[in-house]
PDB file of N, CA and C in Angstrom:
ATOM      1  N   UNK A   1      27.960 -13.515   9.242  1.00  0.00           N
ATOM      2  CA  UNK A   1      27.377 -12.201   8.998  1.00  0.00           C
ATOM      3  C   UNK A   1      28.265 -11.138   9.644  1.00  0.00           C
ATOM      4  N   UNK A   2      29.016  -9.842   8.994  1.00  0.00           N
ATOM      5  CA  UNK A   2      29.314  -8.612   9.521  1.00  0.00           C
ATOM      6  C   UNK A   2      28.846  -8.339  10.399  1.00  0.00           C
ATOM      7  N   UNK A   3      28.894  -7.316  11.176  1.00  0.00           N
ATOM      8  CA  UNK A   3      28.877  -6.252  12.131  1.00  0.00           C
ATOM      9  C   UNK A   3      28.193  -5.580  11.679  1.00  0.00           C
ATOM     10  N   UNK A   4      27.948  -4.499  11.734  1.00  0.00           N
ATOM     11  CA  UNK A   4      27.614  -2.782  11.033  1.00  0.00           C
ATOM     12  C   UNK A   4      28.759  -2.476  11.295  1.00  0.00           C
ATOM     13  N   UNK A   5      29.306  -2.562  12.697  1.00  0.00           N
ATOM     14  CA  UNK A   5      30.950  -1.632  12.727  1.00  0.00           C
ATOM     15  C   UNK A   5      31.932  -2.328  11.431  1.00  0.00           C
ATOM     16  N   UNK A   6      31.724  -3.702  11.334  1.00  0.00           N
ATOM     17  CA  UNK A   6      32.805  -4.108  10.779  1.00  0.00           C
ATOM     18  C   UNK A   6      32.779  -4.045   8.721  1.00  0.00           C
ATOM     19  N   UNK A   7      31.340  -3.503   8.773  1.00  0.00           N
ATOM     20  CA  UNK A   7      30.812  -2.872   7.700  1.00  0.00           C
ATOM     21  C   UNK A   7      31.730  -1.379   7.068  1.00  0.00           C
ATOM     22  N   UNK A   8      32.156  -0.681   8.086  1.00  0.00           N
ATOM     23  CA  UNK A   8      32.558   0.415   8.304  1.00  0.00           C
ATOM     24  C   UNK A   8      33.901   0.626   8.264  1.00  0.00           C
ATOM     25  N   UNK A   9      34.809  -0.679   8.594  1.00  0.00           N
ATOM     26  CA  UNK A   9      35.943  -1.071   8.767  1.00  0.00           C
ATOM     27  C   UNK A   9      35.906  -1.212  10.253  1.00  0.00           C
ATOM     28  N   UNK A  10      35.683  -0.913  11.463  1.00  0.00           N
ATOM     29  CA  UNK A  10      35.452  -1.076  12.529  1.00  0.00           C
ATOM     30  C   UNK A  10      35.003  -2.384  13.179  1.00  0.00           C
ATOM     31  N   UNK A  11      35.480  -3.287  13.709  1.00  0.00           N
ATOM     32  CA  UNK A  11      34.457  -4.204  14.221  1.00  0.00           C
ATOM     33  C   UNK A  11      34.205  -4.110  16.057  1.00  0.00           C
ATOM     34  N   UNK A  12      32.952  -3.514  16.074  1.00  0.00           N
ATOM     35  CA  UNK A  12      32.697  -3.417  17.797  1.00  0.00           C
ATOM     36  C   UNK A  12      33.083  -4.298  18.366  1.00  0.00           C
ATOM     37  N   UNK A  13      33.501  -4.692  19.929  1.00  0.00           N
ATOM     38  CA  UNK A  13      33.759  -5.467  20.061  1.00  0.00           C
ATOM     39  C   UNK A  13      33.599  -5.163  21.604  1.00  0.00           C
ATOM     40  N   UNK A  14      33.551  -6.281  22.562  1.00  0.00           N
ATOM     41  CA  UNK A  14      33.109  -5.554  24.113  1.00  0.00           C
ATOM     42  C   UNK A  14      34.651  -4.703  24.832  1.00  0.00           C
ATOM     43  N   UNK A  15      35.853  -4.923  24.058  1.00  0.00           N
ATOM     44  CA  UNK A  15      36.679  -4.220  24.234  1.00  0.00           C
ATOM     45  C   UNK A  15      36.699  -2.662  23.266  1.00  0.00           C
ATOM     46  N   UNK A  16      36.186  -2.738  22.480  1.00  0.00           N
ATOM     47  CA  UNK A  16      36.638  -1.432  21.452  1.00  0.00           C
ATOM     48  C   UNK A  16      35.885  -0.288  22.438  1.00  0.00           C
ATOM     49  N   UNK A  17      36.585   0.764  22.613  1.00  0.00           N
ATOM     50  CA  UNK A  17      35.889   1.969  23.261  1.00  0.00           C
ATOM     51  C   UNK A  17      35.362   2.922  22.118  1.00  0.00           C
ATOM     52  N   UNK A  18      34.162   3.631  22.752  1.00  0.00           N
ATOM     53  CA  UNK A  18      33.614   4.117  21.687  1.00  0.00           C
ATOM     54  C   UNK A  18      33.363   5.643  23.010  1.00  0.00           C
ATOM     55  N   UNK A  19      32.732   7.111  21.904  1.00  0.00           N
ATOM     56  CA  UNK A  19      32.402   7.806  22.781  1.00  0.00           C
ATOM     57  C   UNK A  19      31.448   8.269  21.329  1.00  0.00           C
ATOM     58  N   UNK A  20      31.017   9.789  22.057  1.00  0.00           N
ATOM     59  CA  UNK A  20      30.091  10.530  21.099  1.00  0.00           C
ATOM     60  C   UNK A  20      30.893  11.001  19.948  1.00  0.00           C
ATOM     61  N   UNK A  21      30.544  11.229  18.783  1.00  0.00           N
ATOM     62  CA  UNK A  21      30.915  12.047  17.827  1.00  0.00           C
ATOM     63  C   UNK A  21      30.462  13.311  18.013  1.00  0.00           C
ATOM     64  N   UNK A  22      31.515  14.393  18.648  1.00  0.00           N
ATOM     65  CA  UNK A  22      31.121  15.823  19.031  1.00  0.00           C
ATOM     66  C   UNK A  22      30.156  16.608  17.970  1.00  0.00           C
ATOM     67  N   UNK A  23      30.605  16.143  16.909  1.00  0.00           N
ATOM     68  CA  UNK A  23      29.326  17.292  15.776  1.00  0.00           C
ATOM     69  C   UNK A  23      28.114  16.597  15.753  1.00  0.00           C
ATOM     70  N   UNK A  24      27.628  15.407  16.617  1.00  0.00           N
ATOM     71  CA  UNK A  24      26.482  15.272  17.113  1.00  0.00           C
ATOM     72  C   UNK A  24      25.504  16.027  17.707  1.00  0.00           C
ATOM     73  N   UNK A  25      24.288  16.148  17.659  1.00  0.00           N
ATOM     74  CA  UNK A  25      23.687  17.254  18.176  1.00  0.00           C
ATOM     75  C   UNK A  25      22.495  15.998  19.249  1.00  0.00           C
ATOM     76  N   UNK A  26      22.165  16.521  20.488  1.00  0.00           N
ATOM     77  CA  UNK A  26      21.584  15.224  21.626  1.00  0.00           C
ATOM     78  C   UNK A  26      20.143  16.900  21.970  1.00  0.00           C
ATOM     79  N   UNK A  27      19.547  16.347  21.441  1.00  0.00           N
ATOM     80  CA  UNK A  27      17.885  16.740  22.198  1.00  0.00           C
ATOM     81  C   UNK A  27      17.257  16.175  23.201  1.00  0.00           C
ATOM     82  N   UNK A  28      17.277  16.353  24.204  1.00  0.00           N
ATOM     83  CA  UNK A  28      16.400  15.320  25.090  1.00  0.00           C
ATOM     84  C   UNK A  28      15.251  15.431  25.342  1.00  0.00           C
ATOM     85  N   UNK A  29      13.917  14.447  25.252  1.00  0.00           N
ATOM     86  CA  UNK A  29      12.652  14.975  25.428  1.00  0.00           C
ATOM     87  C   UNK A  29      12.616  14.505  26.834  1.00  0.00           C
ATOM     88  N   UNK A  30      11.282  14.296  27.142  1.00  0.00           N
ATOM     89  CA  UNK A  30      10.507  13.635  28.445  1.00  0.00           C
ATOM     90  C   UNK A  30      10.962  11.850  28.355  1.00  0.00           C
ATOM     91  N   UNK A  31      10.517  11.458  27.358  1.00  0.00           N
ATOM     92  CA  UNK A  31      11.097  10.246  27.755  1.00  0.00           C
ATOM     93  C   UNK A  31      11.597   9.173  26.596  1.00  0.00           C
ATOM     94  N   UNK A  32      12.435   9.860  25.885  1.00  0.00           N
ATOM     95  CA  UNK A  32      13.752   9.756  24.520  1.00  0.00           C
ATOM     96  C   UNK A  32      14.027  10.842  24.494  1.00  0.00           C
ATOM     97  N   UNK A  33      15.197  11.326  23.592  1.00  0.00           N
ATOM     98  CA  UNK A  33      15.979  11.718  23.031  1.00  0.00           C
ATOM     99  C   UNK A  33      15.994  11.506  22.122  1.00  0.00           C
ATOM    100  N   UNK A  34      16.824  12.698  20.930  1.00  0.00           N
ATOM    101  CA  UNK A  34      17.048  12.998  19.666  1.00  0.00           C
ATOM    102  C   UNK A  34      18.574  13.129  19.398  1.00  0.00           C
ATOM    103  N   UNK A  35      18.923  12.307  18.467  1.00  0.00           N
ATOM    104  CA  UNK A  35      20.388  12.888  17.568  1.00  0.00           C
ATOM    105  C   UNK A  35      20.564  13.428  16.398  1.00  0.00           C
ATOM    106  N   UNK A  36      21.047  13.958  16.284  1.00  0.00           N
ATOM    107  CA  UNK A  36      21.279  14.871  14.868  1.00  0.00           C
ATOM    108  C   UNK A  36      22.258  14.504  14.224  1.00  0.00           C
ATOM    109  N   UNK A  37      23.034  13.637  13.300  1.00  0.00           N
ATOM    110  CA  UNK A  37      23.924  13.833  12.886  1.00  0.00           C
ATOM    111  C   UNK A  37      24.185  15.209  11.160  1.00  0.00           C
ATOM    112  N   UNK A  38      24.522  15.705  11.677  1.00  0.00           N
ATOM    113  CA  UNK A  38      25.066  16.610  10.640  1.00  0.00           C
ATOM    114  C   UNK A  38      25.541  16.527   9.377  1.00  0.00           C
ATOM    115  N   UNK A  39      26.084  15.546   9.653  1.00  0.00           N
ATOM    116  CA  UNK A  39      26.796  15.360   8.310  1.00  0.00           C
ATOM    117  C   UNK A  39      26.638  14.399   7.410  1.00  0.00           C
ATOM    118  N   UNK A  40      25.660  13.770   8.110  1.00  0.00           N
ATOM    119  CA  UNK A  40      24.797  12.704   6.894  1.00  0.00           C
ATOM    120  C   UNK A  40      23.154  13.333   6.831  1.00  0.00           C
ATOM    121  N   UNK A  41      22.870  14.538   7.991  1.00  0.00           N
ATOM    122  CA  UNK A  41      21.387  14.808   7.960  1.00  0.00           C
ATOM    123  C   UNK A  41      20.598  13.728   7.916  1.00  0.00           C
ATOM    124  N   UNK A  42      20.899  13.237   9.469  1.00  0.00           N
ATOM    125  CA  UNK A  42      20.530  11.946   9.886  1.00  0.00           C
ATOM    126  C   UNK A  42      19.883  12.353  11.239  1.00  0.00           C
ATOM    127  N   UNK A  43      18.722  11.594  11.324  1.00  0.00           N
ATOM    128  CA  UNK A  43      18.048  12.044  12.931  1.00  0.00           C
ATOM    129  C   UNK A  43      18.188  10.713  13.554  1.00  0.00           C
ATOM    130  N   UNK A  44      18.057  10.373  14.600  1.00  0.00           N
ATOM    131  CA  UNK A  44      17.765   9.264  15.096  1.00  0.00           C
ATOM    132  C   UNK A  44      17.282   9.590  16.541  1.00  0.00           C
ATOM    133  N   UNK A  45      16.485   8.757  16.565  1.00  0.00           N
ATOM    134  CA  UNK A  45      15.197   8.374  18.188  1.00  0.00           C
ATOM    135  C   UNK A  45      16.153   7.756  18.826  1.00  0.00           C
ATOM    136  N   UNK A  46      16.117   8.145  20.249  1.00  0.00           N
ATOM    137  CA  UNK A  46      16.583   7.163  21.311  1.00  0.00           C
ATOM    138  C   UNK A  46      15.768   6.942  22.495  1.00  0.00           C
ATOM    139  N   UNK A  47      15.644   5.931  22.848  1.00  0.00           N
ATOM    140  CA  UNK A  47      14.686   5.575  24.620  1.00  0.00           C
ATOM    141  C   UNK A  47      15.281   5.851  25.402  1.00  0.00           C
ATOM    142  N   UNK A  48      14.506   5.555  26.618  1.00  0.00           N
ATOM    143  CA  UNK A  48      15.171   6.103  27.642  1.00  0.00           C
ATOM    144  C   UNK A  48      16.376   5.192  28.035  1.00  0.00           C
ATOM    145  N   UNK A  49      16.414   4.214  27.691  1.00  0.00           N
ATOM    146  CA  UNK A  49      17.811   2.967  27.803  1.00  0.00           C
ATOM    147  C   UNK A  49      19.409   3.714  27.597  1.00  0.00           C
ATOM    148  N   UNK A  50      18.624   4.146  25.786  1.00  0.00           N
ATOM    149  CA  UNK A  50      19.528   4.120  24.638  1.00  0.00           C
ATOM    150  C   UNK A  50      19.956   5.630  24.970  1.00  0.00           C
ATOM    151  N   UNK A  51      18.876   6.413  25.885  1.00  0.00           N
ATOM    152  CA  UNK A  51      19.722   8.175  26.520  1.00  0.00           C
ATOM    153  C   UNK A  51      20.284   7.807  27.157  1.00  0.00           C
ATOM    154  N   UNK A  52      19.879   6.869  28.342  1.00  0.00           N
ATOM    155  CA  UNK A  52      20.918   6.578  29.218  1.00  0.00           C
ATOM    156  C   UNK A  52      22.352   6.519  28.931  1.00  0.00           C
ATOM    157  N   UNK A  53      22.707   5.175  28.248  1.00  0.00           N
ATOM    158  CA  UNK A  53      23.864   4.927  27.283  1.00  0.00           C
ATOM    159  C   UNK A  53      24.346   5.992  26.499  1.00  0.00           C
ATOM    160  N   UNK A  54      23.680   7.162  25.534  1.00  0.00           N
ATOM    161  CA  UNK A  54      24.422   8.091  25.475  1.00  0.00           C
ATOM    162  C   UNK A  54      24.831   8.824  26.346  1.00  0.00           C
ATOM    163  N   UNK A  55      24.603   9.199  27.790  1.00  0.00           N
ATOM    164  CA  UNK A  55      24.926  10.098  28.582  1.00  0.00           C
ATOM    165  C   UNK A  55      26.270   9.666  29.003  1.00  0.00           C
ATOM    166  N   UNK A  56      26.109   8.395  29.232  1.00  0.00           N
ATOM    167  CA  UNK A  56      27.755   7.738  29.802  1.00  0.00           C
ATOM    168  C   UNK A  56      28.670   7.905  28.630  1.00  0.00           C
ATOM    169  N   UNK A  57      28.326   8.207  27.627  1.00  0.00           N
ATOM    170  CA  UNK A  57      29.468   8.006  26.248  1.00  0.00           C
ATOM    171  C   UNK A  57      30.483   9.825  26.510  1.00  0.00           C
ATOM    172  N   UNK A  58      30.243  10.310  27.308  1.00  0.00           N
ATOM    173  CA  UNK A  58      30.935  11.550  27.646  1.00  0.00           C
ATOM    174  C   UNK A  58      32.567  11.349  27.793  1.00  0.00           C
ATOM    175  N   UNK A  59      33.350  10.542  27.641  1.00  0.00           N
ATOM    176  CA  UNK A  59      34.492   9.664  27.882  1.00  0.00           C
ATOM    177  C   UNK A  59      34.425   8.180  26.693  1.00  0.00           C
ATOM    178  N   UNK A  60      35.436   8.282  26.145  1.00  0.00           N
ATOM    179  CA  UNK A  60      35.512   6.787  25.747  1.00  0.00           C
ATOM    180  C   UNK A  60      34.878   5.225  26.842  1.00  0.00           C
ATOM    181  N   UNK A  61      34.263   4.612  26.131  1.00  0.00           N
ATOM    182  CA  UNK A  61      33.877   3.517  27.193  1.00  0.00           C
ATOM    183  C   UNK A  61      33.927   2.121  26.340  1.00  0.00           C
ATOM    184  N   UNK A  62      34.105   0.919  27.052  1.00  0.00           N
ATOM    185  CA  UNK A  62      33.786  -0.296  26.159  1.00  0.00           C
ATOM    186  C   UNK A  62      32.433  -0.294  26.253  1.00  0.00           C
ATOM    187  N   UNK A  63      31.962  -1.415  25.659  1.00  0.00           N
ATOM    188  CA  UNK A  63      30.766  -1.949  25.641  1.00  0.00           C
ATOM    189  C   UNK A  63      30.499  -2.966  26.809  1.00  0.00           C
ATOM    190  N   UNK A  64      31.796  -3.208  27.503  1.00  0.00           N
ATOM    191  CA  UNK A  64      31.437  -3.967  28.968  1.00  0.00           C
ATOM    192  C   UNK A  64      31.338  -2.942  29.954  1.00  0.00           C
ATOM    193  N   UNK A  65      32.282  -2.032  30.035  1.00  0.00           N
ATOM    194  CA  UNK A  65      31.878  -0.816  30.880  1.00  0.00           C
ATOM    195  C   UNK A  65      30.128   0.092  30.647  1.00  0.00           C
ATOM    196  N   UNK A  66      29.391  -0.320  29.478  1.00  0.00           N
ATOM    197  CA  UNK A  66      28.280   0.482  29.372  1.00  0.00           C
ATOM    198  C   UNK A  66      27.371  -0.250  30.119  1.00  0.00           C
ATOM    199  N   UNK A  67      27.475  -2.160  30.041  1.00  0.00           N
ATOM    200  CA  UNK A  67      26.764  -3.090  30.327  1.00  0.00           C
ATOM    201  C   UNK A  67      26.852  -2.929  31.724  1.00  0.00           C
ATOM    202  N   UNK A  68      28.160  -2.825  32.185  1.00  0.00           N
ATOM    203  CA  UNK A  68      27.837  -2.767  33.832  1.00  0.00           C
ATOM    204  C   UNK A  68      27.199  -1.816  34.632  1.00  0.00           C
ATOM    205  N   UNK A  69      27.421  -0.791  33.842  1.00  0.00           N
ATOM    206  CA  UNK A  69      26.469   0.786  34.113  1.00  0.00           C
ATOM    207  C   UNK A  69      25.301   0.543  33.993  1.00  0.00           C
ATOM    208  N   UNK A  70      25.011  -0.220  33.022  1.00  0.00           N
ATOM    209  CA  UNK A  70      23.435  -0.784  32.652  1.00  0.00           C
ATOM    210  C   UNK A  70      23.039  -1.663  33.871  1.00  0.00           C
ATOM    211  N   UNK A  71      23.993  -3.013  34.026  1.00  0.00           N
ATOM    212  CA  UNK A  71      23.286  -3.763  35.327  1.00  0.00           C
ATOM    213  C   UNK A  71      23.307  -3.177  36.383  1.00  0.00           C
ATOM    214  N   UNK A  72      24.454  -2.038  36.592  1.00  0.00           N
ATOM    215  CA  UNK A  72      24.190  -1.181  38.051  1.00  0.00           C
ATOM    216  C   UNK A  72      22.884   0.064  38.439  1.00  0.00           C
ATOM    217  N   UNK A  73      22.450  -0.073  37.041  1.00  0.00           N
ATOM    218  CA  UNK A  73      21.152   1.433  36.807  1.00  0.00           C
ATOM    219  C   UNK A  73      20.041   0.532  37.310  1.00  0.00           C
ATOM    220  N   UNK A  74      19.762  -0.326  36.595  1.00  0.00           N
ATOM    221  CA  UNK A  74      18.752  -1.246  36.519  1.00  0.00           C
ATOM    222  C   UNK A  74      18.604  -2.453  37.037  1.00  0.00           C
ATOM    223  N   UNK A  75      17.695  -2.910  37.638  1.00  0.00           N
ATOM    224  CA  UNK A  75      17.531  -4.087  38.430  1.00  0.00           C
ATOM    225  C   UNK A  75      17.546  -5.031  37.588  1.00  0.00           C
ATOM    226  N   UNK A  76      16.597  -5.311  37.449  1.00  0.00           N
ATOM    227  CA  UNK A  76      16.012  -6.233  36.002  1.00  0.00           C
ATOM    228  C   UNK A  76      16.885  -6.857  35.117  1.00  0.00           C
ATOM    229  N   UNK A  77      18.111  -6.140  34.812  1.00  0.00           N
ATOM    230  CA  UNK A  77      19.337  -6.435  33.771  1.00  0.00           C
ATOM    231  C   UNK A  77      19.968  -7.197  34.128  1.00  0.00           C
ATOM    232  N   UNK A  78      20.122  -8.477  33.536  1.00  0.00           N
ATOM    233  CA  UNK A  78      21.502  -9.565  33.397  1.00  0.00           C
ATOM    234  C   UNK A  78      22.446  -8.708  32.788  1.00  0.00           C
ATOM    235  N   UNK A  79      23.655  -9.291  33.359  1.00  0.00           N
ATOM    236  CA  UNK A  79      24.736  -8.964  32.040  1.00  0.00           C
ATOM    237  C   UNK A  79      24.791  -9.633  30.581  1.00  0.00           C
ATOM    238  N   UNK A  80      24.493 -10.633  30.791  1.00  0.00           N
ATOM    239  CA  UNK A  80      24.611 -11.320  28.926  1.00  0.00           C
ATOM    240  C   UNK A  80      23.556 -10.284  28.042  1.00  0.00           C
ATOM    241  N   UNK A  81      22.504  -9.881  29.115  1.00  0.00           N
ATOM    242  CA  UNK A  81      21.286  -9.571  28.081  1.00  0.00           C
ATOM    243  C   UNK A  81      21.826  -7.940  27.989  1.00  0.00           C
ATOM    244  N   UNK A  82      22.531  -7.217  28.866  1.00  0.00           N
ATOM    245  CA  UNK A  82      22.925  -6.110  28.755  1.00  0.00           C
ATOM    246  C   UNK A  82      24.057  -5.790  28.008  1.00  0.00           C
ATOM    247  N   UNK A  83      24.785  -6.882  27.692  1.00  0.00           N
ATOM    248  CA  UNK A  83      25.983  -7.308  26.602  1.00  0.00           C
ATOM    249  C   UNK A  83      25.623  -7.394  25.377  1.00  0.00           C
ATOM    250  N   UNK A  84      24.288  -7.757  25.128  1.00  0.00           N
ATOM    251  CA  UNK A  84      24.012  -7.994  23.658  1.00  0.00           C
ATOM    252  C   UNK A  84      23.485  -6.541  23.424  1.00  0.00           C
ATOM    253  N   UNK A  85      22.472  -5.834  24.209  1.00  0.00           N
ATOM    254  CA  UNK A  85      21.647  -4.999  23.776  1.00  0.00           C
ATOM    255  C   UNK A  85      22.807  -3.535  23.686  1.00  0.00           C
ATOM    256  N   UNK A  86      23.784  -3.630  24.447  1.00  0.00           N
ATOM    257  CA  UNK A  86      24.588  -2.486  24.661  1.00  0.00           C
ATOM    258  C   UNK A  86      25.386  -2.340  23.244  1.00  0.00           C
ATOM    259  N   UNK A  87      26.000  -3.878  22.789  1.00  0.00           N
ATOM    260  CA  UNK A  87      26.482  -3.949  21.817  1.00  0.00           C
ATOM    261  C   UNK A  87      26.256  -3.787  19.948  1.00  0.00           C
ATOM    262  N   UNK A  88      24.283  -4.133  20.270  1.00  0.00           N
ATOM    263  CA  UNK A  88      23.804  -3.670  19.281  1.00  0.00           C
ATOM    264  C   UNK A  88      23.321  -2.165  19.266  1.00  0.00           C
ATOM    265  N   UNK A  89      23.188  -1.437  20.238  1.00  0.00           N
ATOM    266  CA  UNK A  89      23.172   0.259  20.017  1.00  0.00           C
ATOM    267  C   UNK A  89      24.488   0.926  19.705  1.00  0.00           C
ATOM    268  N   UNK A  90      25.494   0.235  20.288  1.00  0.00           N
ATOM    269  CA  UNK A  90      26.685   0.675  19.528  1.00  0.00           C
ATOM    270  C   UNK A  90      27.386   0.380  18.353  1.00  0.00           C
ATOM    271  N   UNK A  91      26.912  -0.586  17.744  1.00  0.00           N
ATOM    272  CA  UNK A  91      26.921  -0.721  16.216  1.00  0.00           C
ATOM    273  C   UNK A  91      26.163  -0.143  15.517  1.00  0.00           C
ATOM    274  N   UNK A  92      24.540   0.249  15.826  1.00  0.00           N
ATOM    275  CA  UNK A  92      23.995   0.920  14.916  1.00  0.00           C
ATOM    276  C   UNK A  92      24.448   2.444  15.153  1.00  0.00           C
ATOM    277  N   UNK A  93      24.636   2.999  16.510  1.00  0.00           N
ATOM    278  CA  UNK A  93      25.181   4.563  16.999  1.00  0.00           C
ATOM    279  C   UNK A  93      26.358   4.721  15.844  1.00  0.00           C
ATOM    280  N   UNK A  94      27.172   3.549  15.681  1.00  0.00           N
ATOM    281  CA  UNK A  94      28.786   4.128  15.009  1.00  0.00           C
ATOM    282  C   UNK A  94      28.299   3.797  13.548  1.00  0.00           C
ATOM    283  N   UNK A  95      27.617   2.909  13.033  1.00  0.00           N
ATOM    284  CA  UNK A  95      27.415   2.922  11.745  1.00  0.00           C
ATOM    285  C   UNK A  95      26.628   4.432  11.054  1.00  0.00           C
ATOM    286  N   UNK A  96      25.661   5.029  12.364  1.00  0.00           N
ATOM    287  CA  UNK A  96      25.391   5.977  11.864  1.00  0.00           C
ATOM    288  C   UNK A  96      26.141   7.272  11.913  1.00  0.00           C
ATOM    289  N   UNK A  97      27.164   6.719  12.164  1.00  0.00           N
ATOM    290  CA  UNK A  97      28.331   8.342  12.454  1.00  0.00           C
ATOM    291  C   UNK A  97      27.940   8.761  13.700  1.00  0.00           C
ATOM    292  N   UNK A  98      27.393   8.392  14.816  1.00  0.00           N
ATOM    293  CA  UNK A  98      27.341   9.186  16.113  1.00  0.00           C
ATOM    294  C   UNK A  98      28.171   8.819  16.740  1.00  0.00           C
ATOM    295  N   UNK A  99      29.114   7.835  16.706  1.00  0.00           N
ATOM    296  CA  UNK A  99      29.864   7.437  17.605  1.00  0.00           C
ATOM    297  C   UNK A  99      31.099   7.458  16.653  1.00  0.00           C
ATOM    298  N   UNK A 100      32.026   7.606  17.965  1.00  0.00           N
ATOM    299  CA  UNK A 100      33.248   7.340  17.145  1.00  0.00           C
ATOM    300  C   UNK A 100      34.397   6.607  17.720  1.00  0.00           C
ATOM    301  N   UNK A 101      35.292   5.457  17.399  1.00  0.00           N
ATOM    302  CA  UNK A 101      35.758   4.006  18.179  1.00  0.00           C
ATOM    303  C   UNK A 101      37.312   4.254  19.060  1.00  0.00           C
ATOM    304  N   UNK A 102      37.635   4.083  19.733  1.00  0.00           N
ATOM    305  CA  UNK A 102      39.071   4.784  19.638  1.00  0.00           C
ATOM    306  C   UNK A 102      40.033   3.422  20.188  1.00  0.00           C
TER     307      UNK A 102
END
């Protein structure tokens, strides 16, 4: 089975760095966040996990650098389990045009 990135031509990968797509638009509520993409007039919900993870995307990052940010935020977090979950918000983030791979 594909990726979504690799859908895209992209395939995520815990090395590929990814950051925000600047013509993104980031709403933050009380406890999610909102994205806007523009150019597909695309909204998307985020938790408080998945704000987190966008806030660090201010800089290119891998997907092992988000995971360790993740096990260092949070107690609770393994790395394998913060490896998978980091890796599937950044396939659906870049499939939806919010992210972009470098």
């Amino acid at each position: 089975m594909a990726t979504l990135g690799a859908q895209l031509g992209v395939k995520i990968t815990v090395s590929v760095h990814v950051s925000r797509n600047p013509s993104v638009d980031f709403a933050p509520m009380r406890d999610e966040s909102v994205l806007f993409q523009p150019e597909t007039n695309q909204f998307c919900l985020l938790n408080a996990t998945a704000t987190f993870l966008w806030t660090q995307l201010d800089q290119p990052r891998s997907v092992t650098e988000l995971a360790d940010r993740l096990c260092q935020c949070f107690d609770a977090v393994n790395m394998n389990d913060a490896l998978r979950d980091v890796e599937k918000l950044v396939e659906e983030l870049h499939s939806l045009q919010c992210l972009v791979s470098s």
